[in-house]
PDB file of N, CA and C in Angstrom:
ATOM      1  N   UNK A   1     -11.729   6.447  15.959  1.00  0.00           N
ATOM      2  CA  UNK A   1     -10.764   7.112  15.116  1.00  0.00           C
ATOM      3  C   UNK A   1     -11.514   7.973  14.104  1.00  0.00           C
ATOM      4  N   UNK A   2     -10.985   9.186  13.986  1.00  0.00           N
ATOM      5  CA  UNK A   2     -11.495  10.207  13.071  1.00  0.00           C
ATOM      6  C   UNK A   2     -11.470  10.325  11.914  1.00  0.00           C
ATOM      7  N   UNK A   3     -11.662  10.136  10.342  1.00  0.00           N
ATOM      8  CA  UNK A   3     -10.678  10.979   9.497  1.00  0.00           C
ATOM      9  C   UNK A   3     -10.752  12.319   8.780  1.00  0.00           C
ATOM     10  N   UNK A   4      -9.927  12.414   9.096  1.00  0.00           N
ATOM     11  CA  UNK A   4      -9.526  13.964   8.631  1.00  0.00           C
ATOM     12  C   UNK A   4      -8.935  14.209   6.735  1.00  0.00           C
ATOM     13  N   UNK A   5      -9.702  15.156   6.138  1.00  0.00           N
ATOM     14  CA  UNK A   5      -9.128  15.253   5.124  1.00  0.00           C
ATOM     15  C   UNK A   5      -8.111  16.501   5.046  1.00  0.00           C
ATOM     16  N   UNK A   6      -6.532  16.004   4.244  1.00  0.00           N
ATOM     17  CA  UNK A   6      -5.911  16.348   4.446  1.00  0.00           C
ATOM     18  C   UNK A   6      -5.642  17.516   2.810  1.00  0.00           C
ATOM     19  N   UNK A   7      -5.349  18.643   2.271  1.00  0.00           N
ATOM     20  CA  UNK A   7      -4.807  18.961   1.187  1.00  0.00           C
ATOM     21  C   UNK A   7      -3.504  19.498   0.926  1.00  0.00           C
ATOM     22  N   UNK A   8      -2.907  18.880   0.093  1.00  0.00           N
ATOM     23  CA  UNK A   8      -1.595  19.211  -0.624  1.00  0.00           C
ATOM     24  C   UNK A   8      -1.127  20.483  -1.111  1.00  0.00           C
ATOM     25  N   UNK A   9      -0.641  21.338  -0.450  1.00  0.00           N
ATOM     26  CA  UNK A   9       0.085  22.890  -0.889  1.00  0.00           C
ATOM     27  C   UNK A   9       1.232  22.310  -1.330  1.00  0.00           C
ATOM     28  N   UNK A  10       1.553  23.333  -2.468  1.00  0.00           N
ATOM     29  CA  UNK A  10       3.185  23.912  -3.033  1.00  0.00           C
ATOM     30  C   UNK A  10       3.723  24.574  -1.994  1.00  0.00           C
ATOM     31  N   UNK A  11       4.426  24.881  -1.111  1.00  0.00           N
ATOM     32  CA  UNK A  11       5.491  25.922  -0.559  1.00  0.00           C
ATOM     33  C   UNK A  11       6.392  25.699  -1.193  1.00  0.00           C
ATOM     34  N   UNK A  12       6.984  27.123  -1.958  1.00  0.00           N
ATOM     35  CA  UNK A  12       8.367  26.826  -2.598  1.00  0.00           C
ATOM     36  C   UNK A  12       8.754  25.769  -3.266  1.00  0.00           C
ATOM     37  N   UNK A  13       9.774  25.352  -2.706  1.00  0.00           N
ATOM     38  CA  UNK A  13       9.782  24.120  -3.564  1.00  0.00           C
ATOM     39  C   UNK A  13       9.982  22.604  -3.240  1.00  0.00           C
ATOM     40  N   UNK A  14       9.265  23.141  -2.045  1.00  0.00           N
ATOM     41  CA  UNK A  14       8.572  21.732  -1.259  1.00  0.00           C
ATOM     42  C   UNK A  14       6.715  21.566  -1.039  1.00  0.00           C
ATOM     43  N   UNK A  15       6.305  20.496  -0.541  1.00  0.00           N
ATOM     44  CA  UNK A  15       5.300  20.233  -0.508  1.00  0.00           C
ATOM     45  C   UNK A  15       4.229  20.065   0.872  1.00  0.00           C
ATOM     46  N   UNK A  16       3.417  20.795   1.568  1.00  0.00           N
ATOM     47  CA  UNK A  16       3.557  20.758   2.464  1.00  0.00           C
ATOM     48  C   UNK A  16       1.533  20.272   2.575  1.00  0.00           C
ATOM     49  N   UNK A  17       1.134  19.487   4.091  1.00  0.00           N
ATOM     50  CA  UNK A  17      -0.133  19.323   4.162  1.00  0.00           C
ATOM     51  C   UNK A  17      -1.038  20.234   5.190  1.00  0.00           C
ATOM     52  N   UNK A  18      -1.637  20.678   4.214  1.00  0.00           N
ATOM     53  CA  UNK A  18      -2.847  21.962   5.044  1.00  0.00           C
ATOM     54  C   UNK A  18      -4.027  20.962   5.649  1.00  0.00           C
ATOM     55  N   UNK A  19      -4.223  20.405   7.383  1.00  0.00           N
ATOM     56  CA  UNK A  19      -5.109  19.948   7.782  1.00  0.00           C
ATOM     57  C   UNK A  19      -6.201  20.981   8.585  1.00  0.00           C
ATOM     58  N   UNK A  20      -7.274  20.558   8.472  1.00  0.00           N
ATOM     59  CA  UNK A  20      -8.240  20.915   9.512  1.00  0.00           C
ATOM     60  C   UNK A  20      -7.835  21.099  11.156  1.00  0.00           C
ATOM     61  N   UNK A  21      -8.037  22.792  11.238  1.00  0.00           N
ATOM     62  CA  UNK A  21      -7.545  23.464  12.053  1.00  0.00           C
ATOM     63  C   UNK A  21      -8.328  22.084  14.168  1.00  0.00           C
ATOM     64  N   UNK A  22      -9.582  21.294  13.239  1.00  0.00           N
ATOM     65  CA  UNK A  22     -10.013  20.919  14.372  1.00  0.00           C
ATOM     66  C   UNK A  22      -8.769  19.594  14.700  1.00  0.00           C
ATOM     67  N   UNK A  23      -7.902  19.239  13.575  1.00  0.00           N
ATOM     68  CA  UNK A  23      -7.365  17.803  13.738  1.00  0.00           C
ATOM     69  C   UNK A  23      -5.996  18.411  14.366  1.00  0.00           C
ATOM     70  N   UNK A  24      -5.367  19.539  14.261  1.00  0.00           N
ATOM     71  CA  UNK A  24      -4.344  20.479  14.890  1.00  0.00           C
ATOM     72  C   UNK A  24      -4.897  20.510  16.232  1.00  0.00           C
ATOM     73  N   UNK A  25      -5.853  20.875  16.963  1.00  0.00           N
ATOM     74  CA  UNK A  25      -6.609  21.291  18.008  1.00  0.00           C
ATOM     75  C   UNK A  25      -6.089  19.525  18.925  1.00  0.00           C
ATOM     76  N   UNK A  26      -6.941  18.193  18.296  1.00  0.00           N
ATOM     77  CA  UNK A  26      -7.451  17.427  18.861  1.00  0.00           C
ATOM     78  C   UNK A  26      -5.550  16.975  18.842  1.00  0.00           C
ATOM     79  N   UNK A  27      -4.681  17.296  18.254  1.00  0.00           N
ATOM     80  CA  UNK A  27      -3.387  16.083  18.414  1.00  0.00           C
ATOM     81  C   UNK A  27      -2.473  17.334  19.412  1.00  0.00           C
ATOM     82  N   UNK A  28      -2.952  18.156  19.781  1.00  0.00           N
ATOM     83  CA  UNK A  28      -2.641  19.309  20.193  1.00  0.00           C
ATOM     84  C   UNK A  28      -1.058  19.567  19.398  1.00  0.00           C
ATOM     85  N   UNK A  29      -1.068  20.219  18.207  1.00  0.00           N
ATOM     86  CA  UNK A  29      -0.030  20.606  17.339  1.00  0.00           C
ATOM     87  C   UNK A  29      -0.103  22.407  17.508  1.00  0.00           C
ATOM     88  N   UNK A  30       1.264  22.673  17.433  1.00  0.00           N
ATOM     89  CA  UNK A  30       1.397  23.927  17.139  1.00  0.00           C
ATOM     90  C   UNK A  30       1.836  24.054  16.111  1.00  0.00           C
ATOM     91  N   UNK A  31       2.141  25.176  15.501  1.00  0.00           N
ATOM     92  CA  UNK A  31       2.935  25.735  13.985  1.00  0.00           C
ATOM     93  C   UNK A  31       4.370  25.227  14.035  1.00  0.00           C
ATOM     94  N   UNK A  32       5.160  24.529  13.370  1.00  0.00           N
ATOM     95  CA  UNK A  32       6.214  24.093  13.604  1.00  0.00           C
ATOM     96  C   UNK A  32       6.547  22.744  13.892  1.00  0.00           C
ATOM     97  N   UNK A  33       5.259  22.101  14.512  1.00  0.00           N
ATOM     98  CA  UNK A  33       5.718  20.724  14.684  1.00  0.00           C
ATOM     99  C   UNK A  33       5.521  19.850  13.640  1.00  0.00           C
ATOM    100  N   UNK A  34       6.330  18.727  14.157  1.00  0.00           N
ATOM    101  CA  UNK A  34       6.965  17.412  13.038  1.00  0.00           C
ATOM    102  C   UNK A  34       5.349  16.251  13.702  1.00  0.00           C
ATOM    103  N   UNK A  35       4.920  15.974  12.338  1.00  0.00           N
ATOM    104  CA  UNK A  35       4.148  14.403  13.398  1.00  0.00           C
ATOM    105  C   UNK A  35       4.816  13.319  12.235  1.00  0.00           C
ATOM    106  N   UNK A  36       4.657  12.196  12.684  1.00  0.00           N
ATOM    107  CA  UNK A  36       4.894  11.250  11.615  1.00  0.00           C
ATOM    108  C   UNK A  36       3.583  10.529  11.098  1.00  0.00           C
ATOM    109  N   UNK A  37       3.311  10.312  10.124  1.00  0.00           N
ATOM    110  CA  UNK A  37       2.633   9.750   9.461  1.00  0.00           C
ATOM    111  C   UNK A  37       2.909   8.483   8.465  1.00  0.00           C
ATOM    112  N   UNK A  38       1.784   7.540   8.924  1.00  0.00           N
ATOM    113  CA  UNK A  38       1.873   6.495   8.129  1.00  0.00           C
ATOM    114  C   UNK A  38       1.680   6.381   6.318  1.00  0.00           C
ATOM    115  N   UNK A  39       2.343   6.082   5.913  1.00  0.00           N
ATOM    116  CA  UNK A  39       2.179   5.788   4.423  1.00  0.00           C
ATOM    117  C   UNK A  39       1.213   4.753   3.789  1.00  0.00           C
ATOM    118  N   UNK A  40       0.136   5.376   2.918  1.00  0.00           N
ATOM    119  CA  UNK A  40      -0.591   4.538   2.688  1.00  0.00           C
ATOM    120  C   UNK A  40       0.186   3.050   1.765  1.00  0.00           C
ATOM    121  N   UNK A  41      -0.425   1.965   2.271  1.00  0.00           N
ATOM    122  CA  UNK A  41      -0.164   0.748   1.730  1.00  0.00           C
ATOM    123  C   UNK A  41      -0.696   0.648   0.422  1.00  0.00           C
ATOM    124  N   UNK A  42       0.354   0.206  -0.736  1.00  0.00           N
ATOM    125  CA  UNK A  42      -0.651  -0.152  -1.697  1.00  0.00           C
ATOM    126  C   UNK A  42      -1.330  -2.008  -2.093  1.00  0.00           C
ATOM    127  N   UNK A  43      -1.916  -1.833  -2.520  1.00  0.00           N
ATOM    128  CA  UNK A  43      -2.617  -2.894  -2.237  1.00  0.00           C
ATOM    129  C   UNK A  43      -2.295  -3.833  -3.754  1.00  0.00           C
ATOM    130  N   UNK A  44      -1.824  -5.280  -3.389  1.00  0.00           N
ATOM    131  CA  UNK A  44      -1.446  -6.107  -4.535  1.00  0.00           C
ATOM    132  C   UNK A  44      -2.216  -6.031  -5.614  1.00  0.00           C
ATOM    133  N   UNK A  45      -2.160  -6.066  -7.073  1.00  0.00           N
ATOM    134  CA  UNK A  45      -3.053  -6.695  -7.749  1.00  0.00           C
ATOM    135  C   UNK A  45      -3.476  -8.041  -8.106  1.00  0.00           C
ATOM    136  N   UNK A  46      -4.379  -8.120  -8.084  1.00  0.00           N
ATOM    137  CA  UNK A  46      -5.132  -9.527  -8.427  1.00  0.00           C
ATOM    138  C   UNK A  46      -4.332 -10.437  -9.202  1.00  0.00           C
ATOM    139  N   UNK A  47      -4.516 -11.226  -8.502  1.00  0.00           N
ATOM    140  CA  UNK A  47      -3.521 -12.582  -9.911  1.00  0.00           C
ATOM    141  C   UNK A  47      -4.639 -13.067 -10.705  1.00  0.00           C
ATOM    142  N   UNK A  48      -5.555 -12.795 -11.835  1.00  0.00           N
ATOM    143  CA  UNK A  48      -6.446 -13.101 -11.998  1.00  0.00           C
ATOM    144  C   UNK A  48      -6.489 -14.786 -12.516  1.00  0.00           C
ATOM    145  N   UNK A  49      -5.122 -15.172 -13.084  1.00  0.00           N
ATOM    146  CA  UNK A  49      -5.082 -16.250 -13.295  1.00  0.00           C
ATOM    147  C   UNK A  49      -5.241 -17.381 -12.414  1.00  0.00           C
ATOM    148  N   UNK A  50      -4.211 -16.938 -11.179  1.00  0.00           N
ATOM    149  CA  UNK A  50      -4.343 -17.488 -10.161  1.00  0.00           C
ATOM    150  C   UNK A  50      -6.320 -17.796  -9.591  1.00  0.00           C
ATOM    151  N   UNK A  51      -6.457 -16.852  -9.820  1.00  0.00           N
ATOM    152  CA  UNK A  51      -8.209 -16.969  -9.329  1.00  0.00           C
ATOM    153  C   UNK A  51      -9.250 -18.166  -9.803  1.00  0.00           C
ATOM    154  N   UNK A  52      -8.899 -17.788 -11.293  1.00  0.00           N
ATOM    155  CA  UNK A  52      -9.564 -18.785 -11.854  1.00  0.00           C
ATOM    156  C   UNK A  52      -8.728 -20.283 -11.751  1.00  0.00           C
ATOM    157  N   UNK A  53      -7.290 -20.527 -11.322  1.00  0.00           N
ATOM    158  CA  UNK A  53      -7.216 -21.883 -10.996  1.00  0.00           C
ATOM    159  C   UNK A  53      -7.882 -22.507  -9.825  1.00  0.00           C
ATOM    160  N   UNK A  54      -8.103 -21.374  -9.277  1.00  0.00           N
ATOM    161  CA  UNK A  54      -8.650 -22.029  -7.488  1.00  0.00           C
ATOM    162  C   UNK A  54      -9.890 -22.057  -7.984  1.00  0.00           C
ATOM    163  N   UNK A  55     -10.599 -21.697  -8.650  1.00  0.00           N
ATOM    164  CA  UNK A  55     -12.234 -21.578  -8.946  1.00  0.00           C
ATOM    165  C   UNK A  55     -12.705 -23.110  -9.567  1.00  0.00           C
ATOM    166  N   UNK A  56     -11.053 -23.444 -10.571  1.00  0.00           N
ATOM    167  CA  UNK A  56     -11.443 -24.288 -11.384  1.00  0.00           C
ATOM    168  C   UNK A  56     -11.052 -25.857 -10.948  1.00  0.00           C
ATOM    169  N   UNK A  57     -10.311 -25.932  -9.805  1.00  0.00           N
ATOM    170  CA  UNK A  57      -9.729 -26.621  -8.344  1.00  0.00           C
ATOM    171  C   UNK A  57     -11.543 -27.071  -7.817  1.00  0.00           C
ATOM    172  N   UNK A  58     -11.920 -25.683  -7.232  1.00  0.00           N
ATOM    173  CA  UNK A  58     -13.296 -26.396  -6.107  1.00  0.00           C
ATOM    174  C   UNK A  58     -13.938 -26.312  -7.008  1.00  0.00           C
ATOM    175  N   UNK A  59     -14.479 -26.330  -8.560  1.00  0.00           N
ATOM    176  CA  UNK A  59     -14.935 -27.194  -9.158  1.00  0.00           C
ATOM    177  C   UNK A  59     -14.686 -28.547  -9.576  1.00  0.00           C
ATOM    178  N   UNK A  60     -13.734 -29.007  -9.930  1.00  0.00           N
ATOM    179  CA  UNK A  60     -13.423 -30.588  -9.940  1.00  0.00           C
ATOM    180  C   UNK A  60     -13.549 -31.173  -8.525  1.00  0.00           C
ATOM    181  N   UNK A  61     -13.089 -30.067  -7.614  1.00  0.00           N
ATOM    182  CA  UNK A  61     -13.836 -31.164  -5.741  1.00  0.00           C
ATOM    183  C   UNK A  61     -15.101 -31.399  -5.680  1.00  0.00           C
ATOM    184  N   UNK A  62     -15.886 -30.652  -6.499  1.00  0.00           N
ATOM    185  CA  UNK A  62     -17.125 -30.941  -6.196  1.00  0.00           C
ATOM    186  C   UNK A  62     -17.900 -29.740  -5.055  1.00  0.00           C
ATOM    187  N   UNK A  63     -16.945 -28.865  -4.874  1.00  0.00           N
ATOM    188  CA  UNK A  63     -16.935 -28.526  -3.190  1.00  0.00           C
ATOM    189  C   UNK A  63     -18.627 -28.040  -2.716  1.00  0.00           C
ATOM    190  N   UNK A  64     -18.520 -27.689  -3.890  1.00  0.00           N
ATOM    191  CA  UNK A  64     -20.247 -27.526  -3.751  1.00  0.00           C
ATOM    192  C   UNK A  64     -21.701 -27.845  -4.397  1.00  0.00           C
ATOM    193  N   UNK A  65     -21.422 -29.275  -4.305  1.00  0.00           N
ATOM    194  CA  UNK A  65     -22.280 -30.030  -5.130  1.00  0.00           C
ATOM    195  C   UNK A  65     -22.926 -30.501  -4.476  1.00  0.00           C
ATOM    196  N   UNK A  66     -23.105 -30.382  -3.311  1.00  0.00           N
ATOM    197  CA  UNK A  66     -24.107 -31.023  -2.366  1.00  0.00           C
ATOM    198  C   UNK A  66     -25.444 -30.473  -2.647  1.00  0.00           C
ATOM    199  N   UNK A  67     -25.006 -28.439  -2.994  1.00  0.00           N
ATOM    200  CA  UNK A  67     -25.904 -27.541  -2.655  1.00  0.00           C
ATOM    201  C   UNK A  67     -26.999 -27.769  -3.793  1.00  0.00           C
ATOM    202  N   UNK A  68     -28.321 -27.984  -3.151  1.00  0.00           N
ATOM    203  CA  UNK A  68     -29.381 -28.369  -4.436  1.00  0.00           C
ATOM    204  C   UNK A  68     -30.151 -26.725  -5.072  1.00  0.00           C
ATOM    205  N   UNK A  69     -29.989 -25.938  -4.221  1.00  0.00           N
ATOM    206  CA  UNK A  69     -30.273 -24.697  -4.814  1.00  0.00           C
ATOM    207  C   UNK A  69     -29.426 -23.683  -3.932  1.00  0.00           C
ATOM    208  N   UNK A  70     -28.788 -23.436  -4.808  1.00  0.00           N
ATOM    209  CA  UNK A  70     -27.705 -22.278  -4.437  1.00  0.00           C
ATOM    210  C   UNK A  70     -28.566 -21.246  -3.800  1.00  0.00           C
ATOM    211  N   UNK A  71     -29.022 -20.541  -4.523  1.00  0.00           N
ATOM    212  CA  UNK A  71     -30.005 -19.246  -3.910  1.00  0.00           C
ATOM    213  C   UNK A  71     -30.461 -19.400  -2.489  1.00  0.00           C
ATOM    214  N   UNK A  72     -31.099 -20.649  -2.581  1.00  0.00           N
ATOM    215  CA  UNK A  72     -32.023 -21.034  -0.451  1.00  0.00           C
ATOM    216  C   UNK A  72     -30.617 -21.151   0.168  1.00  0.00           C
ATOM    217  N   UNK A  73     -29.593 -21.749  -0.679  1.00  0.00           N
ATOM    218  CA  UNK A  73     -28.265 -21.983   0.542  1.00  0.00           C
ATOM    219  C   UNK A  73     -27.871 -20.515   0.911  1.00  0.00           C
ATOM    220  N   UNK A  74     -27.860 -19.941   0.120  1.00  0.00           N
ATOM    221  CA  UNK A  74     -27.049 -18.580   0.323  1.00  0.00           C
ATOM    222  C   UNK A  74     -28.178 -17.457   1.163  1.00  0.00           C
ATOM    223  N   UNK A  75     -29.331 -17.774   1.053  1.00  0.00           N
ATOM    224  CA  UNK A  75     -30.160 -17.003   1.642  1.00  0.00           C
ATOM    225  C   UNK A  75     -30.107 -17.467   3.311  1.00  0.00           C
ATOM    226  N   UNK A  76     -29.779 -18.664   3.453  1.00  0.00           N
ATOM    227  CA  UNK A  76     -30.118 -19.209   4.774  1.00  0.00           C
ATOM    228  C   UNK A  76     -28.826 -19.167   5.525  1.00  0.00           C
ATOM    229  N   UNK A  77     -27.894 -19.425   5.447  1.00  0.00           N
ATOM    230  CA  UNK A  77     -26.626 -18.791   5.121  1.00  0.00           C
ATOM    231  C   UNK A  77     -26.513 -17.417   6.217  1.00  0.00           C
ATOM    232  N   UNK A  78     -27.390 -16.505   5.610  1.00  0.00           N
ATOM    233  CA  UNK A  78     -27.420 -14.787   5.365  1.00  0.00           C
ATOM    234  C   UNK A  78     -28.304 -15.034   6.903  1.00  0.00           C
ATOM    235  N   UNK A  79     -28.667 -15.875   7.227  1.00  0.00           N
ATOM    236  CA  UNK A  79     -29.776 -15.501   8.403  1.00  0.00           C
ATOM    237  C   UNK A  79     -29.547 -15.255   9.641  1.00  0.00           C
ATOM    238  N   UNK A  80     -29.809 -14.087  10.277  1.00  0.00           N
ATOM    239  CA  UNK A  80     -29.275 -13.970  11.613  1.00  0.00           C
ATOM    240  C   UNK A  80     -29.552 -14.994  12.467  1.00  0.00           C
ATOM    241  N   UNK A  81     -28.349 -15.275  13.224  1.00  0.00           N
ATOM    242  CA  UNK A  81     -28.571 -16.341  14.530  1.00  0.00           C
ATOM    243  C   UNK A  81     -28.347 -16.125  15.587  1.00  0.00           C
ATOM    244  N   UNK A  82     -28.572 -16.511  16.839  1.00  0.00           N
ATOM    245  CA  UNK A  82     -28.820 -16.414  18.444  1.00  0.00           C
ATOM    246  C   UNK A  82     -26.816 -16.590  18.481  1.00  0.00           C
ATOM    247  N   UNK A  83     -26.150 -15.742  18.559  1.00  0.00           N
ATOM    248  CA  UNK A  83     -25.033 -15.968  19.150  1.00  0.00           C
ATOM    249  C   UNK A  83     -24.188 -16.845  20.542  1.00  0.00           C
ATOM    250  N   UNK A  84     -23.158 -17.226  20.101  1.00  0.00           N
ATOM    251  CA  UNK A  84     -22.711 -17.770  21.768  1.00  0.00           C
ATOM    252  C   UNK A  84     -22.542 -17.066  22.740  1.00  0.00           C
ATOM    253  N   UNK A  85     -23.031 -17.490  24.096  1.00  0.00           N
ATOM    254  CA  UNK A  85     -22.986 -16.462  25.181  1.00  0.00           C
ATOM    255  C   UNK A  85     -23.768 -15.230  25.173  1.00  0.00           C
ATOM    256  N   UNK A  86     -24.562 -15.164  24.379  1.00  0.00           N
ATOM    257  CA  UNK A  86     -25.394 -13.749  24.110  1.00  0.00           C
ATOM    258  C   UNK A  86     -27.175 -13.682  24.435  1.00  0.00           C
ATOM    259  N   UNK A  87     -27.533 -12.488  25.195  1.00  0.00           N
ATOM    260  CA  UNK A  87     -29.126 -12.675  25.677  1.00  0.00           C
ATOM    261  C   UNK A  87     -29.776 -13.243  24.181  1.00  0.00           C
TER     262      UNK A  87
END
């Protein structure tokens, strides 16, 4: 998938999108046609409160109290491994 940047013209007194003559080419559009387009999603904001209860949750579990040095866990963690089914 490509993306294409798209810019926003005034016509009159509507609003219309000027794309790259190559993204017209590749959806094969002529002058006149309708496409539909998806609307970008907006994205929730953070419950920040919420965050810090879950933070403050797997701290009273303990959840990670086993770990005797965070840093080697997280580094080892990070280490590539021989996959399943893979040369």
């Amino acid at each position: 998938m490509n993306t294409y940047t798209a810019t926003v013209i005034k016509t009159g007194n509507s609003v219309a999108l000027r794309v790259p003559k190559q993204y017209a080419d590749a959806a094969k559009l002529s002058p006149g046609d309708k496409v539909s387009l998806n609307l970008p999603v907006k994205q929730k904001e953070q419950d920040r409160a919420k965050v810090k209860r879950l933070i403050a949750k797997l701290q009273a579990l303990g959840a990670y109290g086993t770990i005797a040095d965070p840093v080697e866990w997280q580094k080892d963690m990070r280490q590539d491994r021989v996959l399943p089914d893979r040369p």
